[in-house]
C-alpha atoms as a PDB file:
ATOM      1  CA  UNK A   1     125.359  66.053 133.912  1.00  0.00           C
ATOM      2  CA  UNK A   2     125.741  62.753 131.836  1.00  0.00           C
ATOM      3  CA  UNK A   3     125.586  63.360 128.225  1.00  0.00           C
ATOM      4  CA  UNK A   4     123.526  60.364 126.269  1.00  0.00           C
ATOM      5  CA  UNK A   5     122.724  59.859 122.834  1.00  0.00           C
ATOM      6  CA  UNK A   6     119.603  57.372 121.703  1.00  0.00           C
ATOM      7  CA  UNK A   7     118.473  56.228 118.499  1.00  0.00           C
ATOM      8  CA  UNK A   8     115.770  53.864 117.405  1.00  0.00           C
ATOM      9  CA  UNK A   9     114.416  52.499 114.680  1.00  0.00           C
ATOM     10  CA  UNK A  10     110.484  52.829 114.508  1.00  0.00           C
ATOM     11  CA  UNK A  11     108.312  50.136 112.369  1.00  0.00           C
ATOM     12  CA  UNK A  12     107.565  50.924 109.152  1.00  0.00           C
ATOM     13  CA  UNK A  13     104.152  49.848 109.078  1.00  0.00           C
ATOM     14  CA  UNK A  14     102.817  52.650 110.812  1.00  0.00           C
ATOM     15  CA  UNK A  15     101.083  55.662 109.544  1.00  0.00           C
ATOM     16  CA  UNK A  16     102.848  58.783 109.870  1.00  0.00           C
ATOM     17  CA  UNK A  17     100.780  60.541 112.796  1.00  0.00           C
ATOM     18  CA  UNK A  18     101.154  57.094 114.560  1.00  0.00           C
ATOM     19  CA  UNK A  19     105.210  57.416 114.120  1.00  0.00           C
ATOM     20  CA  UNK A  20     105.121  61.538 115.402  1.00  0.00           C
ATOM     21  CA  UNK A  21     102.943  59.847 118.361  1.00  0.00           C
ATOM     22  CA  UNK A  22     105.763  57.048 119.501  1.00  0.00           C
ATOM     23  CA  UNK A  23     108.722  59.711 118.789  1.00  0.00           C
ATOM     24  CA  UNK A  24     106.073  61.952 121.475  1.00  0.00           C
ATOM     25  CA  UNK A  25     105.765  59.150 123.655  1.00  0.00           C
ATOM     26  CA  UNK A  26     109.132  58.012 124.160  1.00  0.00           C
ATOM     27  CA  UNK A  27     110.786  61.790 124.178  1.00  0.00           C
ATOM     28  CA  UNK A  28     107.800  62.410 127.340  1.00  0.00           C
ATOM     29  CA  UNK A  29     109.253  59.597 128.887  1.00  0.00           C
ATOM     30  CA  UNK A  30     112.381  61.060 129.126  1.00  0.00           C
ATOM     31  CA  UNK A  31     111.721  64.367 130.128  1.00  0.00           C
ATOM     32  CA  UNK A  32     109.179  63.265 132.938  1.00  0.00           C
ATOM     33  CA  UNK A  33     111.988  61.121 134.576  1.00  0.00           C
ATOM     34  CA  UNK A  34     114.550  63.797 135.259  1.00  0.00           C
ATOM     35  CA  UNK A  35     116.364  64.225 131.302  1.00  0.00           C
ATOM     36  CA  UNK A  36     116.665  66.891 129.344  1.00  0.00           C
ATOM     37  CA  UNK A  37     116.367  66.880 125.416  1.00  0.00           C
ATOM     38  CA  UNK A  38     118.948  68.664 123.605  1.00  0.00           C
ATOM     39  CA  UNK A  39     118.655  67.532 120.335  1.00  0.00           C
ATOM     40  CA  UNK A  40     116.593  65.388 118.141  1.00  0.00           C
ATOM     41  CA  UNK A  41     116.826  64.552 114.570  1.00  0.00           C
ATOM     42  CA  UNK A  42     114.417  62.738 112.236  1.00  0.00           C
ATOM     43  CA  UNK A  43     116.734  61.076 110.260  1.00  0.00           C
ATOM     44  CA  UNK A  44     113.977  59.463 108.181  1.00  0.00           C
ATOM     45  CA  UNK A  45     112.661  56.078 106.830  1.00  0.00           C
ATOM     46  CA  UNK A  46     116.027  54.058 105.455  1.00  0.00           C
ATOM     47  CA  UNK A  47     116.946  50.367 104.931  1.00  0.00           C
ATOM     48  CA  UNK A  48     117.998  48.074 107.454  1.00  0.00           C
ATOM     49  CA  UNK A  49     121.359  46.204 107.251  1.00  0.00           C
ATOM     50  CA  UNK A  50     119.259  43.137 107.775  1.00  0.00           C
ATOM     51  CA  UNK A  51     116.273  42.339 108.479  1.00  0.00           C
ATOM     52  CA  UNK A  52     114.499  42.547 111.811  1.00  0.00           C
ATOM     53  CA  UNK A  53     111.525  40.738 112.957  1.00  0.00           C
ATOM     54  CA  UNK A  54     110.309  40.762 109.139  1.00  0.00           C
ATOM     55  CA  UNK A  55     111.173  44.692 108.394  1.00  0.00           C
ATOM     56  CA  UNK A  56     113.672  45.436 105.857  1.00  0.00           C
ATOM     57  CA  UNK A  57     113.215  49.555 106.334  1.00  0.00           C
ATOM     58  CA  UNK A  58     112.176  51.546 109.433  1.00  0.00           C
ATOM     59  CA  UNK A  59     112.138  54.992 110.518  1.00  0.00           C
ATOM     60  CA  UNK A  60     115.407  56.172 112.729  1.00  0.00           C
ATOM     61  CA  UNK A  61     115.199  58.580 115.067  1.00  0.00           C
ATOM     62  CA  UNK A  62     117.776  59.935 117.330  1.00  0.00           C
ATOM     63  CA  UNK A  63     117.691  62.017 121.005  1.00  0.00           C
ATOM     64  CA  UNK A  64     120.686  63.918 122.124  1.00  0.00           C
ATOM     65  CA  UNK A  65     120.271  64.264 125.803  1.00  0.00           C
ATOM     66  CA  UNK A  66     121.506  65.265 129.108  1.00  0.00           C
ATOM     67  CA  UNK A  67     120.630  63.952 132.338  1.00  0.00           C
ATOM     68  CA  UNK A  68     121.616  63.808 136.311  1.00  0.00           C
ATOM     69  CA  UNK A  69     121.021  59.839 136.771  1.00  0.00           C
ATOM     70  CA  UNK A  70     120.114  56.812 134.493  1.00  0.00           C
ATOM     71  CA  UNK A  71     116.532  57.216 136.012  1.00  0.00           C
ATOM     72  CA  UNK A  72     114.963  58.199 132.570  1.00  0.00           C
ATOM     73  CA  UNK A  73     117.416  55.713 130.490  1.00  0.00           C
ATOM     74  CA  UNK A  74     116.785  52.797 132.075  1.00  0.00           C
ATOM     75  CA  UNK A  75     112.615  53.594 131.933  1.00  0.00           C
ATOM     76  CA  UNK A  76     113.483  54.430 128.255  1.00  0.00           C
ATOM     77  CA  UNK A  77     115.133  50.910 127.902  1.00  0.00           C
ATOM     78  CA  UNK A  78     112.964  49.268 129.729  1.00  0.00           C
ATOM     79  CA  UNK A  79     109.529  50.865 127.763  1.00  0.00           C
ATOM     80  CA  UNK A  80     111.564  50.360 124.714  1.00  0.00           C
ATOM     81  CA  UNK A  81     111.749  46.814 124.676  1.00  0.00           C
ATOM     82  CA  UNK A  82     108.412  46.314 125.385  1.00  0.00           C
ATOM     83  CA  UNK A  83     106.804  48.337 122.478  1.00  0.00           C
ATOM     84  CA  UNK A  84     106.073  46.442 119.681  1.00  0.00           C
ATOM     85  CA  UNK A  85     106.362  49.889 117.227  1.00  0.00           C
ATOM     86  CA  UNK A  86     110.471  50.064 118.511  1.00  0.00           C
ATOM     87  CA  UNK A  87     112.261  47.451 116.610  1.00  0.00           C
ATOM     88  CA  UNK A  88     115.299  48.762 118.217  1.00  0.00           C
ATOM     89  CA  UNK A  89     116.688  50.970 119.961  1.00  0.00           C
ATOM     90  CA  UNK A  90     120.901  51.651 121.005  1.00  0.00           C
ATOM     91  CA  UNK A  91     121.749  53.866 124.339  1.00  0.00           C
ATOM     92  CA  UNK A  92     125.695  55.470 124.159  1.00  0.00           C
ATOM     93  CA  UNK A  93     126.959  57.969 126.673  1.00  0.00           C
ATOM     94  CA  UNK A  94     128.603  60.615 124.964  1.00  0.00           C
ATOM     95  CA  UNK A  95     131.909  61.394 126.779  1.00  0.00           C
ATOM     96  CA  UNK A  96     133.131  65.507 126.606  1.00  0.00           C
END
């Protein structure tokens, strides 16, 4: 098992049902591509080191996970830069 950790940075312009619905979204994409979630912490709305596409806060939000192949990373990734409520997003593999 590869050990990951993500964290992204949601827009702050959403409401807050519409934040709990991306954090969903993106934590069903992971688990319905092979990964399991081991941890996940709301680490709340906080200011940016600079600004990014016009935002100078948004919420962070990071996933502690485990997984067999980069299947559901690279769908994360991919789905991630899409999305216009991610402003950004950082993928690290934890080494043991």
């Amino acid at each position: 098992m590869r050990k990951y950790e993500i964290m992204f940075i949601v827009r702050p312009t959403l409401g807050e049902d519409e934040i709990k619905k991306v954090i969903k979204d993106f934590g069903n994409i992971l688990t319905t591509n092979g990964a399991k979630i081991t941890n996940e912490k709301n680490m709340g709305q906080r200011e940016l080191a600079y600004e990014i596409n016009d935002f100078k806060t948004g919420y962070y939000y990071v996933y502690n996970i485990e997984a067999n192949d980069d299947a559901a990373i690279k769908e994360f990734d991919r789905l991630a830069l899409i999305s216009k409520d991610v402003i950004r997003h950082l993928i690290t593999k934890v080494e043991d």
